[in-house]
Protein backbone atom coordinates (compact mmCIF):
# COMPACT_ATOMS: atom_id res chain seq x y z
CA UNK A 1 118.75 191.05 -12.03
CA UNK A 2 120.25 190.62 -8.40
CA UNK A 3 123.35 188.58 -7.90
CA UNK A 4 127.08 188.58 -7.80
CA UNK A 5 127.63 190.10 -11.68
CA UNK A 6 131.29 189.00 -13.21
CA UNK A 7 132.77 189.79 -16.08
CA UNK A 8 135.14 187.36 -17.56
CA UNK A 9 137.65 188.03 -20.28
CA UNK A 10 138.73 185.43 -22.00
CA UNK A 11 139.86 184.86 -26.08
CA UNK A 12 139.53 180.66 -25.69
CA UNK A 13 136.08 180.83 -26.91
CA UNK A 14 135.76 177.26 -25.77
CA UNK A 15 137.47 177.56 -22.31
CA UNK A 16 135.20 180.96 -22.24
CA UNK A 17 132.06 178.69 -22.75
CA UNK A 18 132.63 176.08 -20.20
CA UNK A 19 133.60 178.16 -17.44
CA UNK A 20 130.68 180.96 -18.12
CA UNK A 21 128.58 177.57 -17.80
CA UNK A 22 130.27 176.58 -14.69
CA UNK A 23 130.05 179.63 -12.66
CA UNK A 24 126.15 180.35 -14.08
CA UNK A 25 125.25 177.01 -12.40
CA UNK A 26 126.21 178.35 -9.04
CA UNK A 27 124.11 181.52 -9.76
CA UNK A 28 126.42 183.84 -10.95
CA UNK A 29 125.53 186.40 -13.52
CA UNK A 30 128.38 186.24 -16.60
CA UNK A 31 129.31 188.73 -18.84
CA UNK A 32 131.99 187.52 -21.11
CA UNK A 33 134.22 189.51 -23.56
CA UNK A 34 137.22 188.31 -25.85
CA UNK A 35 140.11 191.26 -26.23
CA UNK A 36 140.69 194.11 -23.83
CA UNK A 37 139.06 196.67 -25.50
CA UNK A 38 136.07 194.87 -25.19
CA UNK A 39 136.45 194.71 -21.72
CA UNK A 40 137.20 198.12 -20.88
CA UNK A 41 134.24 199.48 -22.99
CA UNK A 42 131.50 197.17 -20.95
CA UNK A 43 133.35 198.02 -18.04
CA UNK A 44 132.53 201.52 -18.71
CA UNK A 45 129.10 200.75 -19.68
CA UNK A 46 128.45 198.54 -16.79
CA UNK A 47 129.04 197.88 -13.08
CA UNK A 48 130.24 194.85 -12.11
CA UNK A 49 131.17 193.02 -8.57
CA UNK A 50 134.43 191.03 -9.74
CA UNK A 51 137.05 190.60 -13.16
CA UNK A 52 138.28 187.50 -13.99
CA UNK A 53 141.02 187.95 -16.95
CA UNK A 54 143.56 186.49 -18.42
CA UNK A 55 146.71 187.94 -19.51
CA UNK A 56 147.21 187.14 -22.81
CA UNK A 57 144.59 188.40 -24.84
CA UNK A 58 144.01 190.88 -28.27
CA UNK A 59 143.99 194.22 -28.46
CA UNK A 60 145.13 195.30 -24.61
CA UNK A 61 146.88 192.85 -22.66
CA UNK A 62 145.04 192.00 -18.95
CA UNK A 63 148.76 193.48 -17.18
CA UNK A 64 147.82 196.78 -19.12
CA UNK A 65 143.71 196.38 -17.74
CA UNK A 66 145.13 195.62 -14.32
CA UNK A 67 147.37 199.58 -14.58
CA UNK A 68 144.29 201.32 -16.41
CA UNK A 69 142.09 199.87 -13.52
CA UNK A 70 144.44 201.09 -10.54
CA UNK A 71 144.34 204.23 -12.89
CA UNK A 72 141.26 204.96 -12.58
CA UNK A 73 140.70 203.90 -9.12
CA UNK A 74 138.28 201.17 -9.97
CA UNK A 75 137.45 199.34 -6.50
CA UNK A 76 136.60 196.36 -8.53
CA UNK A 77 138.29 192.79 -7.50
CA UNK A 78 140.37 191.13 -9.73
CA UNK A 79 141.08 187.36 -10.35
CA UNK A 80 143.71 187.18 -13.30
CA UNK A 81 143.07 183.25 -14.56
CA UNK A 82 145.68 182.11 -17.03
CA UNK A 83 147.97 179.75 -18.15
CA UNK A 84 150.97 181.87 -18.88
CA UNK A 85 153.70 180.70 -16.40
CA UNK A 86 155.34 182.77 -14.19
CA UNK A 87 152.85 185.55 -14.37
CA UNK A 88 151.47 185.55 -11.06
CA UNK A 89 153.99 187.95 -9.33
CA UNK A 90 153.68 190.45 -12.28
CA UNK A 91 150.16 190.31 -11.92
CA UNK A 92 149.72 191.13 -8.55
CA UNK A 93 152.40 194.06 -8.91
CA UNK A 94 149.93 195.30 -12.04
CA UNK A 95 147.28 195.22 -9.23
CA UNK A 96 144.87 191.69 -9.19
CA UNK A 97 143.53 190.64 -5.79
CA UNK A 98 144.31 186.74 -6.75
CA UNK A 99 145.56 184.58 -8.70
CA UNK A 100 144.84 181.03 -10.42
CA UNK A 101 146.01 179.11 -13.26
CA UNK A 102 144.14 177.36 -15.43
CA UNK A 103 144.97 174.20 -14.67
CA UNK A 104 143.08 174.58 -11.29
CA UNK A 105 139.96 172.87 -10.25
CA UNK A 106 137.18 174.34 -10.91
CA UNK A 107 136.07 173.77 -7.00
CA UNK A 108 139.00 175.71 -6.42
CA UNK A 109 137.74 178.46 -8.72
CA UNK A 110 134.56 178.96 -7.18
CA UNK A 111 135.96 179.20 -3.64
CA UNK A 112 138.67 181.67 -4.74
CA UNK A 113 135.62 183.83 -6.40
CA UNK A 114 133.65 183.40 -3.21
CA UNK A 115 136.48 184.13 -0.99
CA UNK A 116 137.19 187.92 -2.65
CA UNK A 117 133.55 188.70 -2.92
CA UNK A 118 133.65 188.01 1.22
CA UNK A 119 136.38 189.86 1.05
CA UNK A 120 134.89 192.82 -0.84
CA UNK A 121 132.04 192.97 2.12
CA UNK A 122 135.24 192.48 5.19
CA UNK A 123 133.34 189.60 5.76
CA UNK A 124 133.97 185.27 6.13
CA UNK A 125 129.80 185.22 5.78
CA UNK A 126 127.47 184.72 3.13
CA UNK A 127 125.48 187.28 5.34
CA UNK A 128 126.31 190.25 6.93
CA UNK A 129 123.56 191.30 10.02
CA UNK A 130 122.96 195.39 10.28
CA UNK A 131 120.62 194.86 13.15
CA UNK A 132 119.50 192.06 15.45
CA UNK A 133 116.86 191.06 12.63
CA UNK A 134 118.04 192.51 9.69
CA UNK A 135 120.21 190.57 7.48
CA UNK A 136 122.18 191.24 4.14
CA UNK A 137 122.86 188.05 1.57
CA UNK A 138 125.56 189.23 0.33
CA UNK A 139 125.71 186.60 -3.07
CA UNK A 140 121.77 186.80 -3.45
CA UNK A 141 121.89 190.92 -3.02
CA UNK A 142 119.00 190.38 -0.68
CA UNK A 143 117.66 192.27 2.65
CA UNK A 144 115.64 190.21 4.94
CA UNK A 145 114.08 191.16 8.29
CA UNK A 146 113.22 188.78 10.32
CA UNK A 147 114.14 186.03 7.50
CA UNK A 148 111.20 187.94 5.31
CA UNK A 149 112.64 189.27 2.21
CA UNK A 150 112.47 192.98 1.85
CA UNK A 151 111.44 194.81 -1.56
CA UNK A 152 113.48 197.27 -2.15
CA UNK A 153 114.14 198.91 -6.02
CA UNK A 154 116.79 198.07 -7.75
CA UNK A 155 119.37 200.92 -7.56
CA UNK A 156 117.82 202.06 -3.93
CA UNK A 157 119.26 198.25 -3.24
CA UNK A 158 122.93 199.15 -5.29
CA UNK A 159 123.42 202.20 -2.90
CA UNK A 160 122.31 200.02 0.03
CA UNK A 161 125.16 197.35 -1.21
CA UNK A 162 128.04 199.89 -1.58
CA UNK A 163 127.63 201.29 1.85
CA UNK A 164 127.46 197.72 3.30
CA UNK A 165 130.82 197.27 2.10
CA UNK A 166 131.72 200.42 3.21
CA UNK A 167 130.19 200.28 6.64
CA UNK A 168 131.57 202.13 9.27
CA UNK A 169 133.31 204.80 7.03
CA UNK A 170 131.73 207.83 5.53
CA UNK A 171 130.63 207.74 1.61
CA UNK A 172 130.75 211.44 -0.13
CA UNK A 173 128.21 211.36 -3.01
CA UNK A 174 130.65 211.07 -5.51
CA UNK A 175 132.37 208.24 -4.54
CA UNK A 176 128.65 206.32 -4.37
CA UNK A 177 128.26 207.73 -8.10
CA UNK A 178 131.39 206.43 -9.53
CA UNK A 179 130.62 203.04 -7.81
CA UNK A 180 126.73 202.53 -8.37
CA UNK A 181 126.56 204.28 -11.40
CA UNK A 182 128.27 203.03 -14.93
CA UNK A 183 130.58 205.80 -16.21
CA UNK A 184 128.45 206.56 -19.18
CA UNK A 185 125.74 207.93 -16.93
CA UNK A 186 124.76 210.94 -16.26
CA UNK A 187 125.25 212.67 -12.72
CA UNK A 188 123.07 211.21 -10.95
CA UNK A 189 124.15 212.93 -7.37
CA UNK A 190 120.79 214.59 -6.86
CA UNK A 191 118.62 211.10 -7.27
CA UNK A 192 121.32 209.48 -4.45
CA UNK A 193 119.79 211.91 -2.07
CA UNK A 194 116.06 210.65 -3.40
CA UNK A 195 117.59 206.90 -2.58
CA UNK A 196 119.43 207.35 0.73
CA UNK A 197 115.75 208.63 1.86
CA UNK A 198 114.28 205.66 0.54
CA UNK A 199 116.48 203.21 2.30
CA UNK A 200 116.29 205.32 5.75
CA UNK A 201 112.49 204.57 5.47
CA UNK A 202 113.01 200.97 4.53
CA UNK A 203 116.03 200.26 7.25
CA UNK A 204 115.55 203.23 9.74
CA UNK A 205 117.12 206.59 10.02
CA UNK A 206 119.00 206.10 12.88
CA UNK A 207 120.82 203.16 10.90
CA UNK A 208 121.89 206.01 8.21
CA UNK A 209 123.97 209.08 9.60
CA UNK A 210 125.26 212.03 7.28
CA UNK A 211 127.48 214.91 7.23
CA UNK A 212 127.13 217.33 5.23
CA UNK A 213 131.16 217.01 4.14
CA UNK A 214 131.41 213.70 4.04
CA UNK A 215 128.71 211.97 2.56
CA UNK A 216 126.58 209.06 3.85
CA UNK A 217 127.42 206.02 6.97
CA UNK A 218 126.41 202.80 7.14
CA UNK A 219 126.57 202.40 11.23
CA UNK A 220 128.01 198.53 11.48
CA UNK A 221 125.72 196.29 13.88
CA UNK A 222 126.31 197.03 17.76
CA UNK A 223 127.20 200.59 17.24
């Protein structure tokens, strides 16, 4: 499965419904859950590229997520959705990247989600170029060279998507195990070296640089 993955928490079971249904027709993936423990055991179990949440909800309220997130140092953006007023200032002190009510358009919706997964990538394009002909889709998770898509395996891609975001910057091993990883796994640092060889042979290994302190770079396009 290769896509922007969400997971929504929401207790409205029929509010849940409709805007899972919603966001699947413009090609999300949607996980949904209905109190906060819920959430915080699939987020534990899973890796996701965005949170939508509300606030008021069973079990752990989504200000409490929003601390235990920041906690934990979960790079993760955050879209609280809810219809308690006067929450948005709270919510963006608990730590949530935006910010709707319910009451918004669901147009609006969409371009808010679209607008903090471009901003996840430090990017205003559905496509981010590494080379002169090889392009990232950021929303499909797909490489294409010369506008021919390129098979890569699944977590060789995940690695390839973290360091995208992260291009420019060096990646230690650890960090790109905490991020590509779910936090039930095992450690999985040995296999990242497997993949980083597999994606220098797929993108080039003058497109990959390393240090042996540091970790892994992405070099950005033009550099």
């Amino acid at each position: 499965m290769r896509g922007i993955k969400i997971l929504f928490l929401e207790d409205d079971l029929l509010y849940q419904e409709t805007i899972k249904d919603l966001l699947e027709e413009e090609r999300f993936y949607i996980d949904t859950c209905c109190n906060g423990e819920e959430f915080l055991d699939k987020v534990f179990n899973h890796i996701y590229d965005l949170y939508i949440l509300d606030i008021n909800v069973p079990h752990i309220d989504g200000y409490e997520i929003l601390k235990i997130l920041n906690k934990y140092e979960d790079q993760t953006m955050r879209l609280v959705l809810t219809s308690i007023p006067n929450s948005a200032i709270k919510s963006f002190k608990s730590g949530c990247d935006g910010f709707l009510n319910k009451t918004t358009d669901i147009d609006e919706l969409i371009l808010r989600i679209k607008s903090l997964i471009k901003r996840s990538y430090r990017t205003y394009q559905h496509s981010i170029f590494l080379t002169e002909t090889l392009r990232y889709n950021i929303f499909n998770k797909e490489l294409y060279l010369k506008n021919i898509l390129v098979p890569i395996e699944t977590k060789t891609l995940d690695i390839l998507d973290y360091l995208i975001k992260k291009r420019g910057d060096f990646v230690s091993k650890e960090e790109l195990e905490k991020n590509v990883y779910p936090s039930n796994s095992e450690s999985k640092l040995d296999v990242i070296r497997y993949h980083i060889w597999n994606l220098r042979k797929i993108v080039g290994a003058d497109l990959i640089s390393s240090q042996k302190n540091r970790g892994y770079k992405l070099k950005p396009k033009g550099i």
